[in-house]
C-alpha atoms as a PDB file:
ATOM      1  CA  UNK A   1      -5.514-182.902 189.994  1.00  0.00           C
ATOM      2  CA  UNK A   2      -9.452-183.685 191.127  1.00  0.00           C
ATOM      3  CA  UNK A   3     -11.435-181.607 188.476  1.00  0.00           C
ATOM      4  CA  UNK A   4      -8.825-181.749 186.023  1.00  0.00           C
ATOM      5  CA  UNK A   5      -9.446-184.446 182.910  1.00  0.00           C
ATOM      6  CA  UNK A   6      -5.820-186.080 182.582  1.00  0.00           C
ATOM      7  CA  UNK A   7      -3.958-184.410 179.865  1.00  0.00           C
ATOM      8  CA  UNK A   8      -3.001-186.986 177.155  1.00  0.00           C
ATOM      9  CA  UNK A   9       0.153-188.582 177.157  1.00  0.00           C
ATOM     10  CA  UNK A  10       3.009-187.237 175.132  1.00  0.00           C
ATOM     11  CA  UNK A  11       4.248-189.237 172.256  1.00  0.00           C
ATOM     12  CA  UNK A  12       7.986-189.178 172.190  1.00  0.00           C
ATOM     13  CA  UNK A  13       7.931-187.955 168.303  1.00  0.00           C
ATOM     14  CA  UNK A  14       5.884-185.072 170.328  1.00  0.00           C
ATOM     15  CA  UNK A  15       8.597-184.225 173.058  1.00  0.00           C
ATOM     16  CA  UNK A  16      11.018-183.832 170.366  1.00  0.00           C
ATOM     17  CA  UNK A  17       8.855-181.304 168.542  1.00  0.00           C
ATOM     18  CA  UNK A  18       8.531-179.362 171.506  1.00  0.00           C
ATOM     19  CA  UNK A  19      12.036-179.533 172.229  1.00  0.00           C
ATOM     20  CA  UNK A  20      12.819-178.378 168.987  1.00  0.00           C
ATOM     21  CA  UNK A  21      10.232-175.705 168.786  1.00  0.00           C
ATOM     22  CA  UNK A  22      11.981-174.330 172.150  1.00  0.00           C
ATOM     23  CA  UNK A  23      15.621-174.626 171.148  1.00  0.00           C
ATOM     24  CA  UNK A  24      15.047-172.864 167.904  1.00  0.00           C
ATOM     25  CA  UNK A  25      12.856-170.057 169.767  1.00  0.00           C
ATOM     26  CA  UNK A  26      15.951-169.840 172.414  1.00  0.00           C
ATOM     27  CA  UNK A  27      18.727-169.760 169.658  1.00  0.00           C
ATOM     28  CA  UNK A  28      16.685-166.755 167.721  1.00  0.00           C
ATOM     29  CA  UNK A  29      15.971-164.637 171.158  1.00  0.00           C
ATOM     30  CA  UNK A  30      19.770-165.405 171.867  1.00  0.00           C
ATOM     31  CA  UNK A  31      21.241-164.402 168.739  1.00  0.00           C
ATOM     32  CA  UNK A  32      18.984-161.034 168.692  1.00  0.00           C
ATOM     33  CA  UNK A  33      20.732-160.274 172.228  1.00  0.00           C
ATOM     34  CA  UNK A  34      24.180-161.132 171.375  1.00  0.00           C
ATOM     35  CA  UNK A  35      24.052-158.072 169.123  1.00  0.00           C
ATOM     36  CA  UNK A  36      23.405-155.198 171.467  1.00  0.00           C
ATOM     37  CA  UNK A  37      25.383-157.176 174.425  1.00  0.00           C
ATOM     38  CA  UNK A  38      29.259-155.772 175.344  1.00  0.00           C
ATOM     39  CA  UNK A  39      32.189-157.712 175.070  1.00  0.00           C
ATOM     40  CA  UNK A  40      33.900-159.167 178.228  1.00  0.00           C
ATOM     41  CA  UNK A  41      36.181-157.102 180.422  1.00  0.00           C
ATOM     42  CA  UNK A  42      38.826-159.191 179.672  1.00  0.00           C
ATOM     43  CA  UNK A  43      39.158-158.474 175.983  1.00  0.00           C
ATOM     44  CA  UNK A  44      38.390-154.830 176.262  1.00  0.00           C
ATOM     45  CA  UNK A  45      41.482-154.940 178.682  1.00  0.00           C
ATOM     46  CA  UNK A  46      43.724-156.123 176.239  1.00  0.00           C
ATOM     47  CA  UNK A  47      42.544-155.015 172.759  1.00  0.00           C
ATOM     48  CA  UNK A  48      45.618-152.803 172.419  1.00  0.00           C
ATOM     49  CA  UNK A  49      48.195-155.088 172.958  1.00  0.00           C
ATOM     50  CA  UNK A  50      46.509-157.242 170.677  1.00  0.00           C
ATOM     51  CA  UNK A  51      46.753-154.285 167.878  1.00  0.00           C
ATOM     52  CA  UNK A  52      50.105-153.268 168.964  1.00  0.00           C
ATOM     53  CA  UNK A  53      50.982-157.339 168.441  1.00  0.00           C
ATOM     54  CA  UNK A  54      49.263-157.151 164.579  1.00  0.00           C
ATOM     55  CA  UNK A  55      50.841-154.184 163.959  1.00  0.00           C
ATOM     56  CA  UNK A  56      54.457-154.810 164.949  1.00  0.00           C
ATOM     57  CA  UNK A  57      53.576-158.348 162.178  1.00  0.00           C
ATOM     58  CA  UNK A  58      52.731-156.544 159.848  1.00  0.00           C
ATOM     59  CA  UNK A  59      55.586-155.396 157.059  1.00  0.00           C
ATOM     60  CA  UNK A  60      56.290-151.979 156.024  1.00  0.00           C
ATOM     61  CA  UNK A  61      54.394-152.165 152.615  1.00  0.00           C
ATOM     62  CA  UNK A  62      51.424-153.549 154.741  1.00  0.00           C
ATOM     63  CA  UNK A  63      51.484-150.448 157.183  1.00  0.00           C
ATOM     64  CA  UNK A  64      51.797-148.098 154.179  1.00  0.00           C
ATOM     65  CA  UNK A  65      48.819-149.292 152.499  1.00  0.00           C
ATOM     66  CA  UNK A  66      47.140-149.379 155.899  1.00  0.00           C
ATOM     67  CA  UNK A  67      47.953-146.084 155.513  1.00  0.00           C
ATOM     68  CA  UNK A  68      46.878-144.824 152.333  1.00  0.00           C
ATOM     69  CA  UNK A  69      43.655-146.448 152.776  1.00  0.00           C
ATOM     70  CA  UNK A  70      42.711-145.362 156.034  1.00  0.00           C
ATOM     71  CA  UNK A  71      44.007-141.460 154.762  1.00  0.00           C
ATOM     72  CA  UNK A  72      46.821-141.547 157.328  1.00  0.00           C
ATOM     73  CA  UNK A  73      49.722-140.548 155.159  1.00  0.00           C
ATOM     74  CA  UNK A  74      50.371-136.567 155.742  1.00  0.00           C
ATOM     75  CA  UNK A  75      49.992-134.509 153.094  1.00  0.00           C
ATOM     76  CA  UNK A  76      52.853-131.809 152.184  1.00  0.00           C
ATOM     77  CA  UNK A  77      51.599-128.256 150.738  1.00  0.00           C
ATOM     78  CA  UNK A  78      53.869-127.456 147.734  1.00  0.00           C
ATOM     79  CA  UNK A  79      55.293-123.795 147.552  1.00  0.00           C
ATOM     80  CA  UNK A  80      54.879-122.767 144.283  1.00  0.00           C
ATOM     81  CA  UNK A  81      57.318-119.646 144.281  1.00  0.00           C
ATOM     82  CA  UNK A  82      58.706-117.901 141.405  1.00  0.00           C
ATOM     83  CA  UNK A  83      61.355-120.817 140.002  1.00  0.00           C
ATOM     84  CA  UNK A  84      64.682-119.321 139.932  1.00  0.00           C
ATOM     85  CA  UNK A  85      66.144-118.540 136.422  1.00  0.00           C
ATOM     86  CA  UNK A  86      68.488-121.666 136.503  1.00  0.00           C
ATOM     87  CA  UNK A  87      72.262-121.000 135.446  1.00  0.00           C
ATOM     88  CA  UNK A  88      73.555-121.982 132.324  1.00  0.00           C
ATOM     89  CA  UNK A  89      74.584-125.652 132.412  1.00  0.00           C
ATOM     90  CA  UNK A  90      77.829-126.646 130.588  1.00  0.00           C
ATOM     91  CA  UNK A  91      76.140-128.353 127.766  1.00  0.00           C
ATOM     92  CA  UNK A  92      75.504-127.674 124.140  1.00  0.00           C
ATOM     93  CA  UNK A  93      71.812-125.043 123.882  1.00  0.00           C
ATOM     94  CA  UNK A  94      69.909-128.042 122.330  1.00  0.00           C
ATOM     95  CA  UNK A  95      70.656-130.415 125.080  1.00  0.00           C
ATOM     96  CA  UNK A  96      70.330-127.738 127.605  1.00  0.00           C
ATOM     97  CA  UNK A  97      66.829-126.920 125.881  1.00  0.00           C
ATOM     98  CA  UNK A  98      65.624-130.477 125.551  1.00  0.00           C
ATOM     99  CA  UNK A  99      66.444-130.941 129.275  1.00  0.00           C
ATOM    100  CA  UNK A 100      64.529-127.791 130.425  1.00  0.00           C
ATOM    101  CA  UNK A 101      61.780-128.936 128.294  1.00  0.00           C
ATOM    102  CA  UNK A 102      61.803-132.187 130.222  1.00  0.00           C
ATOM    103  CA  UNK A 103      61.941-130.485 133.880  1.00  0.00           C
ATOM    104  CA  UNK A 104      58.748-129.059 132.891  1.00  0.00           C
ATOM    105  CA  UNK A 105      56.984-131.917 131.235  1.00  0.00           C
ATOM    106  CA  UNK A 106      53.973-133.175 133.041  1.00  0.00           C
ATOM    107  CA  UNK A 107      55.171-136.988 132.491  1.00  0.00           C
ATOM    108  CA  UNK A 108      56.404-138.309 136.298  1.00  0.00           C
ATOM    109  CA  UNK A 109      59.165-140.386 133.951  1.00  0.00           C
ATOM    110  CA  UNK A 110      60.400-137.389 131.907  1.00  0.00           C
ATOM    111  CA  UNK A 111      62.698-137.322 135.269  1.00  0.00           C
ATOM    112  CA  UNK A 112      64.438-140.515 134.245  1.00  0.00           C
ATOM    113  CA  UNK A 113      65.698-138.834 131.569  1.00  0.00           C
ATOM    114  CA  UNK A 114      66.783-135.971 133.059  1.00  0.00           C
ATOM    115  CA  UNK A 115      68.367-138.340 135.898  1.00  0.00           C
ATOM    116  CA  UNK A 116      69.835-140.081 133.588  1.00  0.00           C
ATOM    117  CA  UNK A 117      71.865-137.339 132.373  1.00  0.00           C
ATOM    118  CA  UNK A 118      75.519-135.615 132.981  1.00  0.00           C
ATOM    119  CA  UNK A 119      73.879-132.810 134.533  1.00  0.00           C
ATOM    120  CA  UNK A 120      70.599-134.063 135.489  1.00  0.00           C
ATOM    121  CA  UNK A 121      71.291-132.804 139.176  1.00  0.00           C
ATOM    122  CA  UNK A 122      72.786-130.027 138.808  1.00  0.00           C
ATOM    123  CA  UNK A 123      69.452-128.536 136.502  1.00  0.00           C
ATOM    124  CA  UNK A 124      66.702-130.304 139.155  1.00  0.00           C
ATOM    125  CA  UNK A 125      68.549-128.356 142.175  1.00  0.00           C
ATOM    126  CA  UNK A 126      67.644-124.867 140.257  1.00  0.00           C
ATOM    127  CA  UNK A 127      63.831-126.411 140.095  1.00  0.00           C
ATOM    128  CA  UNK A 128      61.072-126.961 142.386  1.00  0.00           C
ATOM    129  CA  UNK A 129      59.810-129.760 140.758  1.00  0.00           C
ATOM    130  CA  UNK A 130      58.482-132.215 143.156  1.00  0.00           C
ATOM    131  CA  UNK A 131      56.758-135.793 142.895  1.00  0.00           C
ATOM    132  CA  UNK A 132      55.387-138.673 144.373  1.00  0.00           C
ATOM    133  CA  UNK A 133      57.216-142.074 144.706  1.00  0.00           C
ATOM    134  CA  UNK A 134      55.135-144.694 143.343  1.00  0.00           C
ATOM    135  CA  UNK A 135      56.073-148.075 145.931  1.00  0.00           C
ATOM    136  CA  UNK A 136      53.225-150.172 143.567  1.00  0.00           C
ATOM    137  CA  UNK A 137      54.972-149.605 139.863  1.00  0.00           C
ATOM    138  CA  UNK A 138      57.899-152.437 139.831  1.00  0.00           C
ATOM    139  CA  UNK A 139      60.013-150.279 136.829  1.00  0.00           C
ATOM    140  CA  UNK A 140      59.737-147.195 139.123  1.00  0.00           C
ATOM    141  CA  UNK A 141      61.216-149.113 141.884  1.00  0.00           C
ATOM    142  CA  UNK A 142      63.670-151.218 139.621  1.00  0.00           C
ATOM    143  CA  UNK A 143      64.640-147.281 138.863  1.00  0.00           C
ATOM    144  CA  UNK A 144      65.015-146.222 142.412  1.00  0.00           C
ATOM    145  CA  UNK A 145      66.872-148.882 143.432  1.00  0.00           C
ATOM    146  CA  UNK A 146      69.316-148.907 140.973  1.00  0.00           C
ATOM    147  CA  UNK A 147      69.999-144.829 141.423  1.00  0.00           C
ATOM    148  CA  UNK A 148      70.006-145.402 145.249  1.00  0.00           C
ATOM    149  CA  UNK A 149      72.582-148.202 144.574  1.00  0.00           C
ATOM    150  CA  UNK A 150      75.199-145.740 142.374  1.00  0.00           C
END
């Protein structure tokens, strides 16, 4: 350009700086945008059938912990009413007694016990004990399978 003095010619060590200096600039302005920008169409369009597909893979233990993580398992109120006087069982007084004392032990095994004996039904039935099933302890589920299985 008349007026102009000529600009000095770019080493090629100098192009690549530039080039650099520009790509890196680009990739931080792009990377700052890609946060606040939306997601295609085309995956907001099928983002439930895409959870409906991970779900259905998942197995039943995975859904339940799903579950008790994301506090999704219902919780039960428990009537406390005025426990029936139970009748008397057809057992000797001590066994009757230590089997009473067991119903109202706060141990979750003491029922094992009681399961475990002649007229471990029969004496839960006239109870409102209640409890939890415990899918994570292996000798609780050793148990329940094993009672399920009589």
């Amino acid at each position: 350009m008349p007026g102009l003095p000529e600009a000095p010619a770019l080493t090629d060590e100098r192009k690549d700086e530039i080039i650099s200096a520009l790509q890196k600039e680009f990739n931080s302005h792009a990377e700052e945008q890609a946060q606040e920008a939306d997601p295609p169409s085309h995956l907001a369009d099928s983002v439930s059938e895409y959870q409906e597909e991970y779900w259905s893979s998942m197995d039943d233990s995975d859904k339940y912990d799903w579950a008790d993580r994301n506090g999704e398992l219902p919780e039960y109120p428990i009537e406390h009413d005025d426990e029936e006087e139970h009748e008397p069982l057809d057992i000797n007084p001590t066994a009757e007694s230590a089997l009473m004392k067991l119903v109202n032990s706060r141990d979750p095994k003491s029922l094992w016990a009681i399961a475990d004996s002649a007229q471990g039904k029969n004496l839960l039935l006239g109870t409102s004990w209640s409890g939890v099933l415990n899918l994570k302890d292996k000798q609780t589920m050793d148990r329940f399978h094993a009672y399920v299985g009589r």
